[in-house]
PDB file of N, CA and C in Angstrom:
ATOM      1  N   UNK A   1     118.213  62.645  86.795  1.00  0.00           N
ATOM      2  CA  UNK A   1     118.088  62.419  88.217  1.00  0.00           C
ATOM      3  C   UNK A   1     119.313  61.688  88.736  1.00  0.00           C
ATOM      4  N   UNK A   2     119.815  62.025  90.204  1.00  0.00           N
ATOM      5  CA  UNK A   2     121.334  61.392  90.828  1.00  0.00           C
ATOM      6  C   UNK A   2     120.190  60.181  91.761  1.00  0.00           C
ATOM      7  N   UNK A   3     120.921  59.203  92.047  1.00  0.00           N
ATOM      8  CA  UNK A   3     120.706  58.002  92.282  1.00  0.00           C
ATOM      9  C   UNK A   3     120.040  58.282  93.672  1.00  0.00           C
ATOM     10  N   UNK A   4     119.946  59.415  94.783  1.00  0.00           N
ATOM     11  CA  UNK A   4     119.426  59.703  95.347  1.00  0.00           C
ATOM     12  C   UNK A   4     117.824  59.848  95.232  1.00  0.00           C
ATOM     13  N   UNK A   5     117.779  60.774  94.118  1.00  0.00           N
ATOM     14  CA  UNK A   5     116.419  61.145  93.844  1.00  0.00           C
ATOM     15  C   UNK A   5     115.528  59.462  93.165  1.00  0.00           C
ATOM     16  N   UNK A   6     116.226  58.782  92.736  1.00  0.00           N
ATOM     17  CA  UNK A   6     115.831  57.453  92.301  1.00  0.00           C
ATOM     18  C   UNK A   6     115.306  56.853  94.082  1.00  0.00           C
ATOM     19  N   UNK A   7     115.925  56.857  94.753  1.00  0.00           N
ATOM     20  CA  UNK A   7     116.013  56.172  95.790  1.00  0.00           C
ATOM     21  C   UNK A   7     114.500  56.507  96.558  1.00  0.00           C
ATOM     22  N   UNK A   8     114.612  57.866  96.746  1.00  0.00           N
ATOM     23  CA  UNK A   8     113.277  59.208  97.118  1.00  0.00           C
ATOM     24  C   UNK A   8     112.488  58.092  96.410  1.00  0.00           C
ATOM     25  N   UNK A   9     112.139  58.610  95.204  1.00  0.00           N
ATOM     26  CA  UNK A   9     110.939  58.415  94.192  1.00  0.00           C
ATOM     27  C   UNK A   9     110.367  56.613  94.544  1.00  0.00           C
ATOM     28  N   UNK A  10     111.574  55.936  94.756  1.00  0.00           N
ATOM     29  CA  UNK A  10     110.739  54.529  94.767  1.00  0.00           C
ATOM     30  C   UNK A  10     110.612  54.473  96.292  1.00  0.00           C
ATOM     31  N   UNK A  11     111.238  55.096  96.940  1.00  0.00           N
ATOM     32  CA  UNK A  11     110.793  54.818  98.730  1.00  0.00           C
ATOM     33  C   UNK A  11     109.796  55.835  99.108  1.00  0.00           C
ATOM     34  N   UNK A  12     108.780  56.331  98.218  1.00  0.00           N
ATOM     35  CA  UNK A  12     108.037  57.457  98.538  1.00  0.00           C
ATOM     36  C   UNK A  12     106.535  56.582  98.924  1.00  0.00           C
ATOM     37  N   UNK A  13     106.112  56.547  99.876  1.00  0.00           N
ATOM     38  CA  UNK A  13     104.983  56.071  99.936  1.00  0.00           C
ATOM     39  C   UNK A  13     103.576  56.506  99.516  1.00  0.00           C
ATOM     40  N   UNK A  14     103.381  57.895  98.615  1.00  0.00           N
ATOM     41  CA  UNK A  14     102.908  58.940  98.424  1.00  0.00           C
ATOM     42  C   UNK A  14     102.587  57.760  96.884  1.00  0.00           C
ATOM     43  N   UNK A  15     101.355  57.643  96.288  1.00  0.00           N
ATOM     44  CA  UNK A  15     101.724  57.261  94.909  1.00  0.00           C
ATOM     45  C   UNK A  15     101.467  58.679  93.931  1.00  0.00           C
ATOM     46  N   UNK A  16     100.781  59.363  94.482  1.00  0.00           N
ATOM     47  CA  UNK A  16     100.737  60.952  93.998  1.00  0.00           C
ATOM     48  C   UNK A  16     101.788  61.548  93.776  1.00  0.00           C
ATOM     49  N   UNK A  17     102.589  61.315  94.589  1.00  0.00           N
ATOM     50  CA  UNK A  17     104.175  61.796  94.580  1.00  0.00           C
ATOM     51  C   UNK A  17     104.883  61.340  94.075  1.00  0.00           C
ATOM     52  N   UNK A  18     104.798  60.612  93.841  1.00  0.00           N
ATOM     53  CA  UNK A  18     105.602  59.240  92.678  1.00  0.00           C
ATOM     54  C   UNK A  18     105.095  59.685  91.580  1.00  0.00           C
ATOM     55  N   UNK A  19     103.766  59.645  90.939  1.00  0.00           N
ATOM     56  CA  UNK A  19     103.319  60.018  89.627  1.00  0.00           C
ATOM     57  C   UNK A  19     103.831  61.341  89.244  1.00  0.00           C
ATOM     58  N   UNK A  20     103.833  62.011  90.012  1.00  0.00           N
ATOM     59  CA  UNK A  20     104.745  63.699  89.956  1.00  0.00           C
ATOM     60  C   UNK A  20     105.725  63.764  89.505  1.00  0.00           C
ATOM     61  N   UNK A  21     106.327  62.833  90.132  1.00  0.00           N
ATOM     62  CA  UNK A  21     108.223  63.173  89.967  1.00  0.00           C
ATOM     63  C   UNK A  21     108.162  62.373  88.452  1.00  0.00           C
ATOM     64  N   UNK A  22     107.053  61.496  88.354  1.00  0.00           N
ATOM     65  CA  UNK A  22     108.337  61.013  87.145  1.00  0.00           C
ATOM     66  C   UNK A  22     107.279  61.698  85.403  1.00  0.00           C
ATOM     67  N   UNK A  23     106.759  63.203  86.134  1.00  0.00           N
ATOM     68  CA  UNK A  23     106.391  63.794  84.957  1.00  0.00           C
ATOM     69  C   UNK A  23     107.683  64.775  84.633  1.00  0.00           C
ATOM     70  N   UNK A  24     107.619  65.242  82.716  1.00  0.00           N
ATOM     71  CA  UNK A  24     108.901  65.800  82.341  1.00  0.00           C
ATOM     72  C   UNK A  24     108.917  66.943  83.148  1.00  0.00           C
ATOM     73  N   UNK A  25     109.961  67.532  83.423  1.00  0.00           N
ATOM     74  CA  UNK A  25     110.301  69.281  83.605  1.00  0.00           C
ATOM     75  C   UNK A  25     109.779  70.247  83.323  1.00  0.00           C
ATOM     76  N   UNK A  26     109.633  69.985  81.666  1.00  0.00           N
ATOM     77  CA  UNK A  26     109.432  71.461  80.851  1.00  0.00           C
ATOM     78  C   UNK A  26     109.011  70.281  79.590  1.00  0.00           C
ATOM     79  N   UNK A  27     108.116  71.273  78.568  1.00  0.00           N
ATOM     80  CA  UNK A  27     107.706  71.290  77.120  1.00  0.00           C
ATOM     81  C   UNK A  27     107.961  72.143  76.629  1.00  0.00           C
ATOM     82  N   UNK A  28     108.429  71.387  75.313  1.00  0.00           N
ATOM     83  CA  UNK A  28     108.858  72.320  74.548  1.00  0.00           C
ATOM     84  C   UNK A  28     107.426  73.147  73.471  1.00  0.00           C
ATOM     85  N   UNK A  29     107.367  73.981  72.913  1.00  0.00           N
ATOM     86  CA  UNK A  29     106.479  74.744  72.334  1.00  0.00           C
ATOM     87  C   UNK A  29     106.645  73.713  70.733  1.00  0.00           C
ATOM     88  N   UNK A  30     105.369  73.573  70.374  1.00  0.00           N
ATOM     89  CA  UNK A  30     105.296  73.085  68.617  1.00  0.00           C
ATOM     90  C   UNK A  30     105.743  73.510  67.575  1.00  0.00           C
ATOM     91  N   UNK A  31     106.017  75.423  68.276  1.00  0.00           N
ATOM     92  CA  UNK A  31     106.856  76.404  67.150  1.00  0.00           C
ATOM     93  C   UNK A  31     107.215  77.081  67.693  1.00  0.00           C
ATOM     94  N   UNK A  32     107.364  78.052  66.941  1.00  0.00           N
ATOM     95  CA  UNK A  32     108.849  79.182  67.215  1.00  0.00           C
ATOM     96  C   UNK A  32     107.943  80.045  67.595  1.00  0.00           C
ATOM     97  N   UNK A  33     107.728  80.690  69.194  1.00  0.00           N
ATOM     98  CA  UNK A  33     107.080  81.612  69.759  1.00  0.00           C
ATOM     99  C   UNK A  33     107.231  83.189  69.923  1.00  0.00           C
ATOM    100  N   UNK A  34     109.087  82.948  69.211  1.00  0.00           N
ATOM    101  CA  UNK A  34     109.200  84.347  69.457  1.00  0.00           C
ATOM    102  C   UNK A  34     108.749  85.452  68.322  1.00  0.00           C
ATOM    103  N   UNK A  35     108.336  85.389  67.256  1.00  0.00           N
ATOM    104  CA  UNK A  35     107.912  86.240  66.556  1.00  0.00           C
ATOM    105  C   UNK A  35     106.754  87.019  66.569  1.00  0.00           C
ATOM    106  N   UNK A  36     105.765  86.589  67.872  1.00  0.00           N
ATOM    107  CA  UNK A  36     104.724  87.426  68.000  1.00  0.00           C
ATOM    108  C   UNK A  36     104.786  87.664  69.038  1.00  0.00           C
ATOM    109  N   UNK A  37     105.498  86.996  70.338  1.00  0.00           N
ATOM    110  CA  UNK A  37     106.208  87.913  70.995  1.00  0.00           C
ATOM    111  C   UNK A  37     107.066  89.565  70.999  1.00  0.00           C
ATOM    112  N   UNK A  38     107.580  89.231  70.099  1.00  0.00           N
ATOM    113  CA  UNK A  38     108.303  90.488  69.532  1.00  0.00           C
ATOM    114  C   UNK A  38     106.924  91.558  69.301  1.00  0.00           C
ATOM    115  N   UNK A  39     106.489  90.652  68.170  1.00  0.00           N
ATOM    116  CA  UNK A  39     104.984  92.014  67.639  1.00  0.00           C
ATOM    117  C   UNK A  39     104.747  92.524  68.482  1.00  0.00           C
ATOM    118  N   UNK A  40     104.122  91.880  69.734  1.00  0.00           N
ATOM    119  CA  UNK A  40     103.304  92.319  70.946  1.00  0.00           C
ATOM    120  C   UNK A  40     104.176  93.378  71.848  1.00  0.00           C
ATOM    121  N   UNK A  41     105.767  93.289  71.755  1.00  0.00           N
ATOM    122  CA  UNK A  41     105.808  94.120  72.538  1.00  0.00           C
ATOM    123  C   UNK A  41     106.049  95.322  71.679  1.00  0.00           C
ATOM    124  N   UNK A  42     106.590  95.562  70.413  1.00  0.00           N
ATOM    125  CA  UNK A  42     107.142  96.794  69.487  1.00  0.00           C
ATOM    126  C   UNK A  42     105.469  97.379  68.994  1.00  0.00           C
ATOM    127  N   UNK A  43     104.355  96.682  69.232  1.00  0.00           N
ATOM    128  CA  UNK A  43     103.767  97.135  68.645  1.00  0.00           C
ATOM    129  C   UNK A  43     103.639  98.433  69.454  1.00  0.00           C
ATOM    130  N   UNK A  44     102.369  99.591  69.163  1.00  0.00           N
ATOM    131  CA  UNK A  44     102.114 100.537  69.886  1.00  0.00           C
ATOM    132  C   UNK A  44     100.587 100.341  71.025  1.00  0.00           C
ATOM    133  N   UNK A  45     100.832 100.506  71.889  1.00  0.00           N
ATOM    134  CA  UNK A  45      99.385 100.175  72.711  1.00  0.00           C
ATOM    135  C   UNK A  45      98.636 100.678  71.945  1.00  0.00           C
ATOM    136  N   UNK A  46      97.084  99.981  72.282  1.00  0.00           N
ATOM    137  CA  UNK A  46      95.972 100.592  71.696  1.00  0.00           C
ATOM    138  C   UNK A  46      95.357 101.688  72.509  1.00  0.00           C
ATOM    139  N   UNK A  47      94.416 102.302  71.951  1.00  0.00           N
ATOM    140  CA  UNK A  47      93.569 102.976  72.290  1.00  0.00           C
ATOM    141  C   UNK A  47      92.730 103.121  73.341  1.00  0.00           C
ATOM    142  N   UNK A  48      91.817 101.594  73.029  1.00  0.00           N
ATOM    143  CA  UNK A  48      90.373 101.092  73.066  1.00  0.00           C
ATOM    144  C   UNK A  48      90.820 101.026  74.983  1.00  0.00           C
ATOM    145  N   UNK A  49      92.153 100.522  75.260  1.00  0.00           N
ATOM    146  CA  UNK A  49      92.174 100.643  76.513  1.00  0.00           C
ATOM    147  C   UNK A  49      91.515 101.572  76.924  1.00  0.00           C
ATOM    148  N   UNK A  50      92.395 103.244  76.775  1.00  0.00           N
ATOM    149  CA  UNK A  50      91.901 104.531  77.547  1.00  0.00           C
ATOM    150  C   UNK A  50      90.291 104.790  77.928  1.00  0.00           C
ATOM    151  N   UNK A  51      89.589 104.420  76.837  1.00  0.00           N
ATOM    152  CA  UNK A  51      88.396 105.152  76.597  1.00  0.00           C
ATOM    153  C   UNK A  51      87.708 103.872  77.576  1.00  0.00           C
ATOM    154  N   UNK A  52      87.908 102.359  77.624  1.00  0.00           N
ATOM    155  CA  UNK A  52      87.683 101.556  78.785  1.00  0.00           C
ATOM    156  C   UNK A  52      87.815 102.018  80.181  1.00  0.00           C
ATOM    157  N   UNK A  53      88.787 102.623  80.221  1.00  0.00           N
ATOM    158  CA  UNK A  53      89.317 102.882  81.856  1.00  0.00           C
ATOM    159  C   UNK A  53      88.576 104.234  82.186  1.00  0.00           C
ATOM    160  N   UNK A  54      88.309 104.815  81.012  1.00  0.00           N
ATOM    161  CA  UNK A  54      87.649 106.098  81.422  1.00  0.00           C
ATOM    162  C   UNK A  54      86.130 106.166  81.833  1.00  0.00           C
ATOM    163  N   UNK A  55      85.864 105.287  80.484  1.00  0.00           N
ATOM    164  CA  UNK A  55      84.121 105.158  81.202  1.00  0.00           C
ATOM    165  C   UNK A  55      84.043 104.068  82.740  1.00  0.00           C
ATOM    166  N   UNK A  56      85.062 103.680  82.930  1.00  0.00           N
ATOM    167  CA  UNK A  56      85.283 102.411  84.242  1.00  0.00           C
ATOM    168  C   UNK A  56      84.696 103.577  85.186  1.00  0.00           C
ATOM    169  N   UNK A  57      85.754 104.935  85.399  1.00  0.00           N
ATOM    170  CA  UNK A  57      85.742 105.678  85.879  1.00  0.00           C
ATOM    171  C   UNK A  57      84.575 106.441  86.164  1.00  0.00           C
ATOM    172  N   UNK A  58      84.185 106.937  84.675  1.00  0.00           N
ATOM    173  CA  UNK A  58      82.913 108.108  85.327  1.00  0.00           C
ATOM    174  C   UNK A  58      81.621 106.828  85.710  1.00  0.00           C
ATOM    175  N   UNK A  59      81.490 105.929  85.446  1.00  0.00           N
ATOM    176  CA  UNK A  59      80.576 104.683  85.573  1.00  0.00           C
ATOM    177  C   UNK A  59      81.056 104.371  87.447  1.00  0.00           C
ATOM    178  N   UNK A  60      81.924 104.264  87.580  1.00  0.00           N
ATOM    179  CA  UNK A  60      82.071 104.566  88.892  1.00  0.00           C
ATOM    180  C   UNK A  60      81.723 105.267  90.156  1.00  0.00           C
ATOM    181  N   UNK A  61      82.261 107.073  89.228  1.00  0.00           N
ATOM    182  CA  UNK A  61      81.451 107.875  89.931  1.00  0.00           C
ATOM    183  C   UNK A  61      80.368 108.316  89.754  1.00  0.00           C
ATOM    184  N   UNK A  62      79.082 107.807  89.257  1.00  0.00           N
ATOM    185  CA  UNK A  62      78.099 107.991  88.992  1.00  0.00           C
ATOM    186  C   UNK A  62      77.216 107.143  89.861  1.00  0.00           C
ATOM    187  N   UNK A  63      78.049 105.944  89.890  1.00  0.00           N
ATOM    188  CA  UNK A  63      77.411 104.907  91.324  1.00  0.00           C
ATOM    189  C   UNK A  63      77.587 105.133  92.587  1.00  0.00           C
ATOM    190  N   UNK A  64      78.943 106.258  92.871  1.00  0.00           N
ATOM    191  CA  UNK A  64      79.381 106.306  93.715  1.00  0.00           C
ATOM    192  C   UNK A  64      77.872 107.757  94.543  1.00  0.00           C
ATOM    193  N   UNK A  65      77.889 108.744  93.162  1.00  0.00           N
ATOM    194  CA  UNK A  65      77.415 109.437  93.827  1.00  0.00           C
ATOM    195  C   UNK A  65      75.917 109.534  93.882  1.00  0.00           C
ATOM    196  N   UNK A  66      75.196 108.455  93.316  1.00  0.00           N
ATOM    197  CA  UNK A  66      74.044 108.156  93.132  1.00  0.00           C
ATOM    198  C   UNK A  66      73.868 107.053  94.329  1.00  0.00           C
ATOM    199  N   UNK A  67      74.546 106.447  94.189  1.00  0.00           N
ATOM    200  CA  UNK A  67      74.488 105.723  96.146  1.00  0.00           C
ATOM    201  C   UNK A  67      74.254 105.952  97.665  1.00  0.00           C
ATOM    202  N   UNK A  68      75.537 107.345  97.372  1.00  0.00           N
ATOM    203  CA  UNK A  68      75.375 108.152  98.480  1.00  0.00           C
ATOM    204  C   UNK A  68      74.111 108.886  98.701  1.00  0.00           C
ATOM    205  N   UNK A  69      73.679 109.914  97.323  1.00  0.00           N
ATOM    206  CA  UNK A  69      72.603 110.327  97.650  1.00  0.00           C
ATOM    207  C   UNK A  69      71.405 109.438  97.511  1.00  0.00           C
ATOM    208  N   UNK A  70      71.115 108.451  96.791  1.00  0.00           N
ATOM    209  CA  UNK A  70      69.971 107.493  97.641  1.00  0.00           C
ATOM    210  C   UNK A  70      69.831 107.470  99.817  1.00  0.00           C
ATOM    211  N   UNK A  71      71.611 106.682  99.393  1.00  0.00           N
ATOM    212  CA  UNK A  71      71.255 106.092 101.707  1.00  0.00           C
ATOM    213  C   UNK A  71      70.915 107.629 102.202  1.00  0.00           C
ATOM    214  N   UNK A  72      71.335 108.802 101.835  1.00  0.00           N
ATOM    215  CA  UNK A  72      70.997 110.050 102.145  1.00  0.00           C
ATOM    216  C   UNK A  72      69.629 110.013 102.570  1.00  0.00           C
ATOM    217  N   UNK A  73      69.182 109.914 101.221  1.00  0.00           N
ATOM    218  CA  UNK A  73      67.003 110.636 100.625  1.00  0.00           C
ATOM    219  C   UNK A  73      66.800 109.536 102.134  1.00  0.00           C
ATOM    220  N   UNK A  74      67.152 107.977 101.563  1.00  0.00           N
ATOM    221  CA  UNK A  74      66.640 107.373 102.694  1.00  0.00           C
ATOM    222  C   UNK A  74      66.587 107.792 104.408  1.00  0.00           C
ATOM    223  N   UNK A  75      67.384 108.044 104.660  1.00  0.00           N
ATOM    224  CA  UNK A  75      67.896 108.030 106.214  1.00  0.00           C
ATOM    225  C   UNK A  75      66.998 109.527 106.424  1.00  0.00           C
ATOM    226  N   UNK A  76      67.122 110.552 105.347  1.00  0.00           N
ATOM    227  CA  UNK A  76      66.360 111.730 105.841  1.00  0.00           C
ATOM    228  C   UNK A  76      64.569 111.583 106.023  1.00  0.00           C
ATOM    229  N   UNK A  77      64.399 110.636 104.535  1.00  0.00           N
ATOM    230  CA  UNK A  77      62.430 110.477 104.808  1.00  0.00           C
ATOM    231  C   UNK A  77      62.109 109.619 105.339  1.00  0.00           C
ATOM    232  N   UNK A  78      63.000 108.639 105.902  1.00  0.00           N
ATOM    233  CA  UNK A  78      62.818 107.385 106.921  1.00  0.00           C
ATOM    234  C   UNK A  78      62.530 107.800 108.270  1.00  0.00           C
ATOM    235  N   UNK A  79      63.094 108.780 108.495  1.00  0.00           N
ATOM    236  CA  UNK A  79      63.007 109.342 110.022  1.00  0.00           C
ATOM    237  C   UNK A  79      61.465 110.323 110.170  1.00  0.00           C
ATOM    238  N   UNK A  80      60.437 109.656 110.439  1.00  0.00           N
ATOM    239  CA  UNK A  80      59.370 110.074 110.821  1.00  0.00           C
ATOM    240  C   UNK A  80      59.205 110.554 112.213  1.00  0.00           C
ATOM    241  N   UNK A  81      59.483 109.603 113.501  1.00  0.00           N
ATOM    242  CA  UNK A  81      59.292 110.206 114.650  1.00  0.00           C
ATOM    243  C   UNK A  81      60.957 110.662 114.956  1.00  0.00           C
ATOM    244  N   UNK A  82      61.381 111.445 115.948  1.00  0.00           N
ATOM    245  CA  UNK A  82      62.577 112.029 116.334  1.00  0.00           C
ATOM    246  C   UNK A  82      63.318 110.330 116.821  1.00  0.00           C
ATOM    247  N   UNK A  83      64.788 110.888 117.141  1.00  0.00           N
ATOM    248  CA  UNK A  83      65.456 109.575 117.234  1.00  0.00           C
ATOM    249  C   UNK A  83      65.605 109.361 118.577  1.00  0.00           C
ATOM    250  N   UNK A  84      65.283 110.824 119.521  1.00  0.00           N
ATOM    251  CA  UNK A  84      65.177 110.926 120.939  1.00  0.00           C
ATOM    252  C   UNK A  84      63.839 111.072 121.428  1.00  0.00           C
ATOM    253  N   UNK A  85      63.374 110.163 122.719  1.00  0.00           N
ATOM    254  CA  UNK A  85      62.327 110.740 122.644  1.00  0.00           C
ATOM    255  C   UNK A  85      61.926 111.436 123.972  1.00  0.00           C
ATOM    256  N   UNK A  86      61.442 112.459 123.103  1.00  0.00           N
ATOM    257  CA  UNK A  86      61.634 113.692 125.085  1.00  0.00           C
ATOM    258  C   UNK A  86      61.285 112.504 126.236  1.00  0.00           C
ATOM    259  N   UNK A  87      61.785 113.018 127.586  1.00  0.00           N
ATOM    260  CA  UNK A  87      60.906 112.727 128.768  1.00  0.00           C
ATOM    261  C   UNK A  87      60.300 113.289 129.509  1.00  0.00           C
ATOM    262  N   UNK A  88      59.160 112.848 129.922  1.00  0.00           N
ATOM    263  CA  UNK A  88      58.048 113.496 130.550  1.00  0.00           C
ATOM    264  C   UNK A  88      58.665 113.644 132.097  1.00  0.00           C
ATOM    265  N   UNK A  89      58.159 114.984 132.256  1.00  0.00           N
ATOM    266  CA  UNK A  89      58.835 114.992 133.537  1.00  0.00           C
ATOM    267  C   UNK A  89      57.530 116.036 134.419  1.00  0.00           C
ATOM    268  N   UNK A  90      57.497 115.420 135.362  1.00  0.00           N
ATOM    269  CA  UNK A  90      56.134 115.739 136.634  1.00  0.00           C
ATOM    270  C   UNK A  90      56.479 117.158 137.237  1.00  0.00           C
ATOM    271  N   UNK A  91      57.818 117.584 137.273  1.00  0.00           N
ATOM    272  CA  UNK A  91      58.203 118.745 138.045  1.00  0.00           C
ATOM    273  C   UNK A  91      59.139 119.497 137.459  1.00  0.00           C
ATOM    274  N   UNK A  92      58.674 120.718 137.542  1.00  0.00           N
ATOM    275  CA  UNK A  92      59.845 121.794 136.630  1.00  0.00           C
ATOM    276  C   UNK A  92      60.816 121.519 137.203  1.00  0.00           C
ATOM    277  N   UNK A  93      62.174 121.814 136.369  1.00  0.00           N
ATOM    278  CA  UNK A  93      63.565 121.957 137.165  1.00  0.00           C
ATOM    279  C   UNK A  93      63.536 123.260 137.535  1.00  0.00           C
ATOM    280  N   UNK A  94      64.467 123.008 138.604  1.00  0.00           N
ATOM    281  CA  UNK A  94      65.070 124.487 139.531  1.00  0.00           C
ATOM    282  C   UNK A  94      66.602 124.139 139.405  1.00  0.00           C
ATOM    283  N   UNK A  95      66.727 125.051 139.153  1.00  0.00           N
ATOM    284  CA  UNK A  95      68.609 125.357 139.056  1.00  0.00           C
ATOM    285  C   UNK A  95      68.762 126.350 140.482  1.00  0.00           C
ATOM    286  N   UNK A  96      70.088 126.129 141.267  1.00  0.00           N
ATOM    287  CA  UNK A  96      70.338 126.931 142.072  1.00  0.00           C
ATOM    288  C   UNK A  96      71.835 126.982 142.000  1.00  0.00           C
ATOM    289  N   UNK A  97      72.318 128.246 142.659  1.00  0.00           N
ATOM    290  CA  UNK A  97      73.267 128.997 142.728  1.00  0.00           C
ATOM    291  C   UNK A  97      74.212 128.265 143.392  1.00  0.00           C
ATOM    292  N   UNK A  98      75.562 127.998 143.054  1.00  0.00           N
ATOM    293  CA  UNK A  98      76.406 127.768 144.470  1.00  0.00           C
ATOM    294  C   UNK A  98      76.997 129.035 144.696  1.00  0.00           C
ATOM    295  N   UNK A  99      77.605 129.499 144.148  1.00  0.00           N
ATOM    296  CA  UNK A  99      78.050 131.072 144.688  1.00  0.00           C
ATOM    297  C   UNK A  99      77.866 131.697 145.510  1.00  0.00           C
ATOM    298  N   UNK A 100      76.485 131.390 145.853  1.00  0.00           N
ATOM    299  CA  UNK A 100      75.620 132.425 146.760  1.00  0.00           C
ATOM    300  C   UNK A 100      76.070 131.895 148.268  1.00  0.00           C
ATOM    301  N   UNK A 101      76.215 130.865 148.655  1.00  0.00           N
ATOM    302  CA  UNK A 101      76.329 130.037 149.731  1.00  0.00           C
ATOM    303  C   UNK A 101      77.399 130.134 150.557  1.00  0.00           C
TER     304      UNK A 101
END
């Protein structure tokens, strides 16, 4: 730290902010990480993925289309009376011509 950041850290009225700054940067690892690093990437993907993503899939569309046709069945045997309901009306209609006039 430059004598600035010293200056910050003790004129910080924050004690949260203070406890922050004066944690390290970085840790170092207990061992040497790169050797199964390496494995992991040279190895060859597995399998077990595909056959996951596939049943994701038809498990999907099986909800998808078993959903739809449920709200379907519903909405069709739910509807007992019509959704309009006629109106009663006291006097036949008469339609007339303008043409004629």
């Amino acid at each position: 730290m430059n004598d600035r950041d010293d200056r910050r850290q003790d004129s910080d009225p924050d004690p949260l902010l203070r406890a922050a700054r004066q944690l390290p940067q970085g840790i170092a690892p207990q061992r040497d990480l790169w050797p199964g690093i390496e494995r992991a990437i040279s190895a060859p993907p597995s399998r077990t993925w595909d056959w996951n993503r596939i049943t994701a899939q038809a498990a999907a569309v099986l909800l998808l289309v078993g959903g739809s046709s449920a709200v379907t069945w519903l909405a069709v045997e739910g509807n007992e009376k019509p959704a309009v309901q006629p109106v009663a009306t006291t006097q036949p209609l008469e339609f007339e011509t303008v043409a004629g006039r």
